[in-house]
C-alpha atoms as a PDB file:
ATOM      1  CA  UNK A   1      46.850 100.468  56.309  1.00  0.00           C
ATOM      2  CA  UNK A   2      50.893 100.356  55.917  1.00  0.00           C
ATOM      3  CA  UNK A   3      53.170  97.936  58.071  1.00  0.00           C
ATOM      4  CA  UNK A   4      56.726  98.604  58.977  1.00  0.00           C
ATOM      5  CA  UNK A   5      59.062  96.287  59.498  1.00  0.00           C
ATOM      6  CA  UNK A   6      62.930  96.797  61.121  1.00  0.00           C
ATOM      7  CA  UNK A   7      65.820  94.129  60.341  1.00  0.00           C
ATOM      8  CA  UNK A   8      68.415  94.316  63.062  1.00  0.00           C
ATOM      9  CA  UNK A   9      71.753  92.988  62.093  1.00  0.00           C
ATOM     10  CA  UNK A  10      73.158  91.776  65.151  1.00  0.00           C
ATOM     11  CA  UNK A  11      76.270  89.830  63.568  1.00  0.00           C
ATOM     12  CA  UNK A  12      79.778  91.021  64.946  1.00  0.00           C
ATOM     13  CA  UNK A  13      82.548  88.998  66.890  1.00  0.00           C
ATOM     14  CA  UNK A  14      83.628  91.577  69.101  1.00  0.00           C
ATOM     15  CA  UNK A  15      87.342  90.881  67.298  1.00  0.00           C
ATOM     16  CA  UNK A  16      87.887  94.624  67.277  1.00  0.00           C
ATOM     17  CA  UNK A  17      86.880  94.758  71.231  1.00  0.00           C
ATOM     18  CA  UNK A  18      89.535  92.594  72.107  1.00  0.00           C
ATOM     19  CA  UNK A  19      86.772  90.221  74.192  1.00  0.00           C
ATOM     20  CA  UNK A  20      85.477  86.807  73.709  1.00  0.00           C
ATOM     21  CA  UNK A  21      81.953  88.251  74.263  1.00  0.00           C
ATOM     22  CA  UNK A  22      80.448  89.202  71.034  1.00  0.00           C
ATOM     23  CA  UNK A  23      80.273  93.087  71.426  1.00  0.00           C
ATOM     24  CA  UNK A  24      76.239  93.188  70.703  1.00  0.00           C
ATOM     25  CA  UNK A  25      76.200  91.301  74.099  1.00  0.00           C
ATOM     26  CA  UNK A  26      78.485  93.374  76.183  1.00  0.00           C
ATOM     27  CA  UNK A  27      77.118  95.257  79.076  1.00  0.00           C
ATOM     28  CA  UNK A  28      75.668  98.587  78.820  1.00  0.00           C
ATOM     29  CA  UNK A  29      74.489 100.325  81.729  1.00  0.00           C
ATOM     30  CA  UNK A  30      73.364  96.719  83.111  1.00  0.00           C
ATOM     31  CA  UNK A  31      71.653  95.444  79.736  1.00  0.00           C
ATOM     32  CA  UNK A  32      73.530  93.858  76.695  1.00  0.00           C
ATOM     33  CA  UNK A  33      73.327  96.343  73.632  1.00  0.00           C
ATOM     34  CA  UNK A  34      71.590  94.551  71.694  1.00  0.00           C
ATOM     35  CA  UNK A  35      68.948  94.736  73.834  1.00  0.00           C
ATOM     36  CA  UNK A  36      69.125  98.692  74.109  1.00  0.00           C
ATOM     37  CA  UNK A  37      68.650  98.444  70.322  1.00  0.00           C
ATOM     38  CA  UNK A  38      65.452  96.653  70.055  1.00  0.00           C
ATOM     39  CA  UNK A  39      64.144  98.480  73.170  1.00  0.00           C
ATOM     40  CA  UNK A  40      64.569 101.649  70.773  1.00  0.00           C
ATOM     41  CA  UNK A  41      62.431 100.257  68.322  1.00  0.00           C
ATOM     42  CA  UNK A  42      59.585  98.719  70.605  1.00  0.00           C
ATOM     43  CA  UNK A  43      58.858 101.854  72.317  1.00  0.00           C
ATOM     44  CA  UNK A  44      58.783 104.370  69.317  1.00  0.00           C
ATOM     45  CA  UNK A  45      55.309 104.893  68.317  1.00  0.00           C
ATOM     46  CA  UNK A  46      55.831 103.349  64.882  1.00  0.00           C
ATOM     47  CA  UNK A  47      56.282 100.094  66.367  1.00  0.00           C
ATOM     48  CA  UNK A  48      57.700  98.094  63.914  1.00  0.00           C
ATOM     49  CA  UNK A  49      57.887  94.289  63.477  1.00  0.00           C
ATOM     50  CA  UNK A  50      61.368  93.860  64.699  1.00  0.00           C
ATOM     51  CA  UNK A  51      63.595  91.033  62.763  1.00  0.00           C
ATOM     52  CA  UNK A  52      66.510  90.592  64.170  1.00  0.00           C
ATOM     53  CA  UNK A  53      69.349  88.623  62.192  1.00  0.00           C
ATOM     54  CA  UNK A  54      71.803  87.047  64.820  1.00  0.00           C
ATOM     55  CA  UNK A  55      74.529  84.544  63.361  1.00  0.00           C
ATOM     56  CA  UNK A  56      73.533  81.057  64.366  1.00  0.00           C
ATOM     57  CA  UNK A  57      75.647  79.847  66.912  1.00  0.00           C
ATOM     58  CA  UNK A  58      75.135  83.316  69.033  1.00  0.00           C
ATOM     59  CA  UNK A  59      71.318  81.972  68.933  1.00  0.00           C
ATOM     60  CA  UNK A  60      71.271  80.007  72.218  1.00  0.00           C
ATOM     61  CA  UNK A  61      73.299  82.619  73.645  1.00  0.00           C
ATOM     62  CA  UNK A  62      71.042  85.661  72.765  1.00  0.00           C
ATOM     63  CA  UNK A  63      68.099  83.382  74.109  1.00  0.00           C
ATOM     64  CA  UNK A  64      69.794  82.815  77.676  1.00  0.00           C
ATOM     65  CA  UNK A  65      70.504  86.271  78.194  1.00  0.00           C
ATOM     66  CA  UNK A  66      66.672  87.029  77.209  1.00  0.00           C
ATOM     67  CA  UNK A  67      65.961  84.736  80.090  1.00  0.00           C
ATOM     68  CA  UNK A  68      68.522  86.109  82.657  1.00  0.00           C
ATOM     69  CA  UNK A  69      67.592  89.731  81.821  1.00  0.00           C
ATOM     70  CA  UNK A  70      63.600  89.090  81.435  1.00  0.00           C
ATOM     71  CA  UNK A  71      64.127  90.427  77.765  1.00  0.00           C
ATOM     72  CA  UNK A  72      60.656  90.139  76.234  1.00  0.00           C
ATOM     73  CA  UNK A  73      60.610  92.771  73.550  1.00  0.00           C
ATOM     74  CA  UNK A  74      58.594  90.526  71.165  1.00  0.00           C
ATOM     75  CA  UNK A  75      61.127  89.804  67.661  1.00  0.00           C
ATOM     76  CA  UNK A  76      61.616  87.463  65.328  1.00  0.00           C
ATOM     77  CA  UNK A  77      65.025  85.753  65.384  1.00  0.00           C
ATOM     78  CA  UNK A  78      66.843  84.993  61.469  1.00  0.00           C
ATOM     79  CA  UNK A  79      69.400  83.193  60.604  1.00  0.00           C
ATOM     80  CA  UNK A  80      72.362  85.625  59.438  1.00  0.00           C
ATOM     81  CA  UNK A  81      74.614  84.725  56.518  1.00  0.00           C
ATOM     82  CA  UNK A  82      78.390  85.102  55.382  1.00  0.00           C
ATOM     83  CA  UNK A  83      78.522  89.555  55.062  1.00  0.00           C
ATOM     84  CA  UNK A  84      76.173  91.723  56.488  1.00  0.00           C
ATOM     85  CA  UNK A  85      74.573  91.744  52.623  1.00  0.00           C
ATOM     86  CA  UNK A  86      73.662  88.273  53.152  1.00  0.00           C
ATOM     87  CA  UNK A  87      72.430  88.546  56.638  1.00  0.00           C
ATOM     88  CA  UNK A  88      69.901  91.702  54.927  1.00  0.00           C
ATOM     89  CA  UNK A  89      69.342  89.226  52.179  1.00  0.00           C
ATOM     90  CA  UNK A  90      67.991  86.802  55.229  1.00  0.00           C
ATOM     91  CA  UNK A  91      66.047  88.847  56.345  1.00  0.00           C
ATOM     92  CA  UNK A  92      64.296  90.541  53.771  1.00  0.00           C
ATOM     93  CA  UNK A  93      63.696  86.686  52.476  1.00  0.00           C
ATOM     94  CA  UNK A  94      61.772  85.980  55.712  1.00  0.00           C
ATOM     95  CA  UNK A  95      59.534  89.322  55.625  1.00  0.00           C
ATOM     96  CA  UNK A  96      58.521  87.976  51.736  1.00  0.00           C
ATOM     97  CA  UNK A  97      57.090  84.436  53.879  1.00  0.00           C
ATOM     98  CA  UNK A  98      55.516  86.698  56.337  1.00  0.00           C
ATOM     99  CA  UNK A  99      53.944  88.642  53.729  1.00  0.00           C
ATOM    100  CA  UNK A 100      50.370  89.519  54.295  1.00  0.00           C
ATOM    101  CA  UNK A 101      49.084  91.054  51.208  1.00  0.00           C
ATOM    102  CA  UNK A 102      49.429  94.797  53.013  1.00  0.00           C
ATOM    103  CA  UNK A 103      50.424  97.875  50.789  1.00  0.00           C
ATOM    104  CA  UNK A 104      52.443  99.864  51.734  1.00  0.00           C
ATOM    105  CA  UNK A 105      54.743  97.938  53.174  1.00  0.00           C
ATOM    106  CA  UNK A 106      58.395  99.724  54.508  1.00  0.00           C
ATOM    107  CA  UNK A 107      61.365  98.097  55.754  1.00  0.00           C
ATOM    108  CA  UNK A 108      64.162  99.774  58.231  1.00  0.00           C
ATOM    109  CA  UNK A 109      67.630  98.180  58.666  1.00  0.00           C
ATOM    110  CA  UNK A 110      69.461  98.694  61.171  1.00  0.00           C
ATOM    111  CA  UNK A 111      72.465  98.159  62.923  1.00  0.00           C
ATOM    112  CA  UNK A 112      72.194  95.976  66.207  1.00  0.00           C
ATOM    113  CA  UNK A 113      75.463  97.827  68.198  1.00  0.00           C
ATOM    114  CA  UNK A 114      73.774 101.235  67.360  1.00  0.00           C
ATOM    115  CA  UNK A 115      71.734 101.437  70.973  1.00  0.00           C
ATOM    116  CA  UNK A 116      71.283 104.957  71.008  1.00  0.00           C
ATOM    117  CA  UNK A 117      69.009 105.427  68.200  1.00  0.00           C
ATOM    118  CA  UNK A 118      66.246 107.636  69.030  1.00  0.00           C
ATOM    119  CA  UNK A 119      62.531 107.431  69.339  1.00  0.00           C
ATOM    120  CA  UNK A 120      62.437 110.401  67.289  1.00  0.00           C
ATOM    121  CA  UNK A 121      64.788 109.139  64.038  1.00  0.00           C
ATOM    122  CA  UNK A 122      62.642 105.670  63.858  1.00  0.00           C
ATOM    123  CA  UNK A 123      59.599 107.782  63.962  1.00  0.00           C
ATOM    124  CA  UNK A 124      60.141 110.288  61.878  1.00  0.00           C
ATOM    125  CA  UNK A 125      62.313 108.186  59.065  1.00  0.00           C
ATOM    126  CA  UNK A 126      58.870 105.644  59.109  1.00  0.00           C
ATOM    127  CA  UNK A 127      57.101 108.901  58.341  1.00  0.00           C
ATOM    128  CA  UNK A 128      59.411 110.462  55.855  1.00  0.00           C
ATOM    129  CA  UNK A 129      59.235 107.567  53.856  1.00  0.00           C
ATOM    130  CA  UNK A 130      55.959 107.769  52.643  1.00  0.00           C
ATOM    131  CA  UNK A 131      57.052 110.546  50.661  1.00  0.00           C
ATOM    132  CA  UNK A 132      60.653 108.877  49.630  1.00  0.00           C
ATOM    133  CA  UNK A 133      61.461 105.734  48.625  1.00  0.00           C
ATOM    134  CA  UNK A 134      64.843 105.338  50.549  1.00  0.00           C
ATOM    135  CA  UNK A 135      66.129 107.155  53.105  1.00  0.00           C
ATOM    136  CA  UNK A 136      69.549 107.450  55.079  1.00  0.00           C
ATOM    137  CA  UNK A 137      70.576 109.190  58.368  1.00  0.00           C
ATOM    138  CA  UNK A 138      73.571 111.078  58.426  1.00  0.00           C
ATOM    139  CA  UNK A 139      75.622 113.446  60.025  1.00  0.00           C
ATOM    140  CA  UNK A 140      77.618 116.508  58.721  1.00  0.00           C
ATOM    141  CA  UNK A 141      81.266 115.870  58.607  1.00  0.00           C
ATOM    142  CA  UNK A 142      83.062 118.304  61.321  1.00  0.00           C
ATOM    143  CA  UNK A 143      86.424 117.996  60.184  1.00  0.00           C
ATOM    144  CA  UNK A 144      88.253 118.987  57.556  1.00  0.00           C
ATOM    145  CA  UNK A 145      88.272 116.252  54.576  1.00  0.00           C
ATOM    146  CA  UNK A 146      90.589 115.059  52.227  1.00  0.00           C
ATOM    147  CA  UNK A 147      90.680 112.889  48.852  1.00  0.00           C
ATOM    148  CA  UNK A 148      93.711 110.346  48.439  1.00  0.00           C
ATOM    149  CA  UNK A 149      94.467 110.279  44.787  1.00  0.00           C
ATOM    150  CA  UNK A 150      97.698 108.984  43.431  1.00  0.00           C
ATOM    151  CA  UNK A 151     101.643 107.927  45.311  1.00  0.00           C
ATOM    152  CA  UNK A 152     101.111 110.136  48.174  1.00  0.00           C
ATOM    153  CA  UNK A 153      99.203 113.451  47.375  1.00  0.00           C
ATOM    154  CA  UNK A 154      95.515 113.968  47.681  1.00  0.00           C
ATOM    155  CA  UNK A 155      93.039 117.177  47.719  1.00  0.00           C
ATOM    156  CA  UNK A 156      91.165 119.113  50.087  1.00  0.00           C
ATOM    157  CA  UNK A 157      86.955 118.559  49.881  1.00  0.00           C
ATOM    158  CA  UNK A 158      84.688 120.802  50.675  1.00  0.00           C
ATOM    159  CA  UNK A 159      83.329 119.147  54.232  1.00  0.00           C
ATOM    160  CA  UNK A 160      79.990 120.852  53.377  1.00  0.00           C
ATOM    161  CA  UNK A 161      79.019 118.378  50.914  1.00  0.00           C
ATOM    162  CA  UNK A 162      80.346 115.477  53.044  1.00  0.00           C
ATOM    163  CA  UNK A 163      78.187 113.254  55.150  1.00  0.00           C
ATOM    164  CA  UNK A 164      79.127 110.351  57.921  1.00  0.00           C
ATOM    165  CA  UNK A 165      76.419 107.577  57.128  1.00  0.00           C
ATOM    166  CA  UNK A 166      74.494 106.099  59.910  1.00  0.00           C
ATOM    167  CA  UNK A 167      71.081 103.549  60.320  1.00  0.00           C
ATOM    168  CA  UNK A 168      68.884 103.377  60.242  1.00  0.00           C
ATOM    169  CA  UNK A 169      68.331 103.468  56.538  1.00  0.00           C
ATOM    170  CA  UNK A 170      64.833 103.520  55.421  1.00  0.00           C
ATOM    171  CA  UNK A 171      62.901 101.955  52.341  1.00  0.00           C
ATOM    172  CA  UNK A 172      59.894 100.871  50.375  1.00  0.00           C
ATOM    173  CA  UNK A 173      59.410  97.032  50.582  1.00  0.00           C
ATOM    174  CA  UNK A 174      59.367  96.768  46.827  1.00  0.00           C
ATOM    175  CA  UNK A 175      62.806  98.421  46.115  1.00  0.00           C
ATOM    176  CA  UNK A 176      64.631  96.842  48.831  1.00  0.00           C
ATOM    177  CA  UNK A 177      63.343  93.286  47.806  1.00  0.00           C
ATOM    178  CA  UNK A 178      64.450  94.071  43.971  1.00  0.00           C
ATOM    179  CA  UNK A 179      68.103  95.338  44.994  1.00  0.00           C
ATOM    180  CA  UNK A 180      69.054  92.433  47.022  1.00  0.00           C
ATOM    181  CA  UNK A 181      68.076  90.585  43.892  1.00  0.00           C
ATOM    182  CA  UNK A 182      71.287  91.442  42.531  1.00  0.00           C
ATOM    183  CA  UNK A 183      74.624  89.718  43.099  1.00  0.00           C
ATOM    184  CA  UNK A 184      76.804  90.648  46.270  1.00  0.00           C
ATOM    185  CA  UNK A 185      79.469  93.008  45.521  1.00  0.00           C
ATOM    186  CA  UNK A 186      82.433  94.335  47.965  1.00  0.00           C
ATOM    187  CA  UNK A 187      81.617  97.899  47.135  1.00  0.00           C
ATOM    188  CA  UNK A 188      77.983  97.172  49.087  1.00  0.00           C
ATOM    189  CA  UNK A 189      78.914  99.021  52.239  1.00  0.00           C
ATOM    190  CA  UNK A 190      75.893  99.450  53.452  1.00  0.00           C
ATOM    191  CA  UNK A 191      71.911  99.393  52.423  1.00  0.00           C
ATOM    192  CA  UNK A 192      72.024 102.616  50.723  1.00  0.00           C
ATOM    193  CA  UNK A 193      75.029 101.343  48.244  1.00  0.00           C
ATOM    194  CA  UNK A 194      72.999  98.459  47.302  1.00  0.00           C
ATOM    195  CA  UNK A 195      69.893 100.394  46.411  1.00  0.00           C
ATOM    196  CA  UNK A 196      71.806 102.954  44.451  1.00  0.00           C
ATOM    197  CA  UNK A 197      73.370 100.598  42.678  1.00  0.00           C
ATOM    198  CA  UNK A 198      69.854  99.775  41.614  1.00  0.00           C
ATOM    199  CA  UNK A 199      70.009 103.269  40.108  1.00  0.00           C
ATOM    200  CA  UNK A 200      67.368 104.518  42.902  1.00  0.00           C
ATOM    201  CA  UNK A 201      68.230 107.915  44.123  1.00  0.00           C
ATOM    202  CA  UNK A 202      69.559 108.239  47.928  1.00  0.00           C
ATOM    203  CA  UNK A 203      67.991 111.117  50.588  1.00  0.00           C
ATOM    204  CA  UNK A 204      69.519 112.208  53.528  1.00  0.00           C
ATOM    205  CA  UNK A 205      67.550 112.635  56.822  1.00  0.00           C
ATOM    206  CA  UNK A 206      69.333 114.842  59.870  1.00  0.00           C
ATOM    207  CA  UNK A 207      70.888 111.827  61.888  1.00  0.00           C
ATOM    208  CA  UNK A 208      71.929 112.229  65.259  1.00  0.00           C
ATOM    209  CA  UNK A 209      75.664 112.532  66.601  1.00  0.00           C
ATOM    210  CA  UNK A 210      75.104 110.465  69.804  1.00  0.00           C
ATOM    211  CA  UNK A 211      73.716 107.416  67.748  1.00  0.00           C
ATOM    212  CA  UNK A 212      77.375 105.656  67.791  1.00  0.00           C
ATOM    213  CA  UNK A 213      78.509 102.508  66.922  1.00  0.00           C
ATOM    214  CA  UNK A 214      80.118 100.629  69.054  1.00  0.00           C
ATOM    215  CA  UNK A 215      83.494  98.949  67.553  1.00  0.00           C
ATOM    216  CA  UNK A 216      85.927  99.603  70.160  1.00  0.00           C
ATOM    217  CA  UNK A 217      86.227  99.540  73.860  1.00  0.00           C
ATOM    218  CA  UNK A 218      86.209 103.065  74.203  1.00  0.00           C
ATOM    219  CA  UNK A 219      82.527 103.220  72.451  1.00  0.00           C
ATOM    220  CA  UNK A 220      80.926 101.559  75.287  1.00  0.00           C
ATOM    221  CA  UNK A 221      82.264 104.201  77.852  1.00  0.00           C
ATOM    222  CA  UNK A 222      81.319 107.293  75.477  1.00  0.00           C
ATOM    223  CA  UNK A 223      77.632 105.071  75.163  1.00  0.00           C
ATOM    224  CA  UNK A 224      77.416 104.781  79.198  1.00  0.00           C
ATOM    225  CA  UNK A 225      78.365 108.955  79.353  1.00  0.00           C
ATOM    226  CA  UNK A 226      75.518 109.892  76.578  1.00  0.00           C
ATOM    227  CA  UNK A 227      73.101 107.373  77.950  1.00  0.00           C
ATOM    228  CA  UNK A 228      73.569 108.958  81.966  1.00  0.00           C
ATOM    229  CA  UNK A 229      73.303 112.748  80.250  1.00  0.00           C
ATOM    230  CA  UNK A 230      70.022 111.663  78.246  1.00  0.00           C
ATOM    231  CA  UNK A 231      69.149 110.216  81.051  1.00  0.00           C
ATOM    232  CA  UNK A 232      69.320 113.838  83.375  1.00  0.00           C
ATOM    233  CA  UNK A 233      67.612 115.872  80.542  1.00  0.00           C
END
C-alpha cells in the first residue's frame, strides 16, 4: 500500500498580468486555472490527495468561485507562507499531521498556474518514483544557449546538456520532509534546488512543451490555443 500526495502552490498576485485578479483565478476557457490544475490531478489514475496552498486572504475568494463554478474536486486548502519555500514548507507540515502510518509515502509539488499538465506526466512521474527518489520534468532547450561570465562577454553551451525545468517535481516523503528542514535560502528556485542541496541526486523525466506557465497575458491565449487543439485530437 503507497499513498501519494500533490501540494499545489497556488500563491501569485497576478502583478506580472497587469490585473487585479490573481492570475490562478483568471478565466480559462470558462474555468479559473487553478481549477484546470487540480482537475489534472483528480482525474489521473494515481489520484493523489491534492493540498493545495493558497495565500490566506485569496481563501474566501477561491471558496466563492468553488461555489459559482460547482468546483468540487475534493482538496485540502493550506495556509501559504512568505516565498513559495515557505508555502512547500506549509504544506509538507500539514501532510506530517495527516500522517497515517503508510509506507511508501510520495509527495508531488506542483505549480497551481501550470493547467496543462497531463494525465500522463502525473501518472507516470507517481510511477517512476518508486524506482527514484526525486524526480523533475523538463524540457530540452531549443535554442541556442549562452553563459554570462564577466563585464560583458559570455560563452556558447552546448544546448544538449541544457534543460528548461518544469512541475511537477516528484519525491519520496522522507527526503522532501528532511530538506525543508533546512534554512530558506534565495538560491532555492524550485523543489529540486532544495533537495539537491540536501546532496540527493536530481533525475530528469521527458516533460511536456505545452505544460506552460502562465505569467503573462499572452500565456493565457497560447493556454486557450493548446487546450482547443488537445481538445480536437
Amino acid at each position: 500500500m503507497r499513498k501519494n500526495y500533490v501540494i499545489i502552490v497556488g500563491g501569485g498576485s497576478g502583478t506580472r498580468m497587469q490585473s487585479a485578479i490573481p492570475k490562478q483565478f483568471m478565466l480559462l476557457n470558462g474555468l479559473p486555472v487553478l481549477m484546470h490544475t487540480l482537475t489534472a490531478f483528480s482525474q489521473s489514475n494515481t489520484r493523489p490527495t491534492i493540498i493545495l496552498v493558497l495565500n490566506n486572504r485569496l481563501k474566501s475568494e477561491w471558496e466563492q468561485l468553488c461555489i459559482k463554478y460547482s468546483f468540487d474536486v475534493p482538496h485540502i486548502i493550506v495556509e501559504g507562507g512568505d516565498t513559495r519555500f515557505h508555502s512547500v514548507q506549509n504544506g509538507l507540515s500539514h501532510i506530517k499531521q495527516l500522517s497515517e502510518p503508510i509506507k511508501p509515502t510520495y509527495i508531488a509539488v506542483h505549480d497551481g498556474v501550470r493547467p496543462l499538465v497531463s494525465k500522463e506526466i502525473i501518472d507516470y512521474g507517481f510511477q517512476q518514483i518508486g524506482r527514484h527518489r526525486a524526480l523533475i520534468t523538463a524540457v530540452s532547450s531549443k535554442d541556442s544557449v549562452r553563459i554570462k561570465e564577466s563585464g560583458d562577454t559570455s560563452r556558447a553551451v552546448d544546448r544538449s546538456t541544457v534543460f528548461l525545468v518544469q512541475t511537477p517535481q516528484f519525491f519520496s516523503a522522507e527526503i522532501l520532509f528532511e530538506a525543508y528542514e533546512q534554512t530558506y535560502s534565495d538560491t532555492f528556485t524550485d523543489d529540486a534546488s532544495v533537495v539537491e542541496k540536501k546532496g540527493y541526486p536530481i533525475q530528469i523525466l521527458p516533460g511536456d512543451t505545452r505544460n506552460i506557465k502562465i505569467t503573462f497575458s499572452e500565456d493565457l491565449l497560447f493556454a486557450e490555443v493548446i487546450m482547443k487543439s488537445l481538445a480536437n485530437d
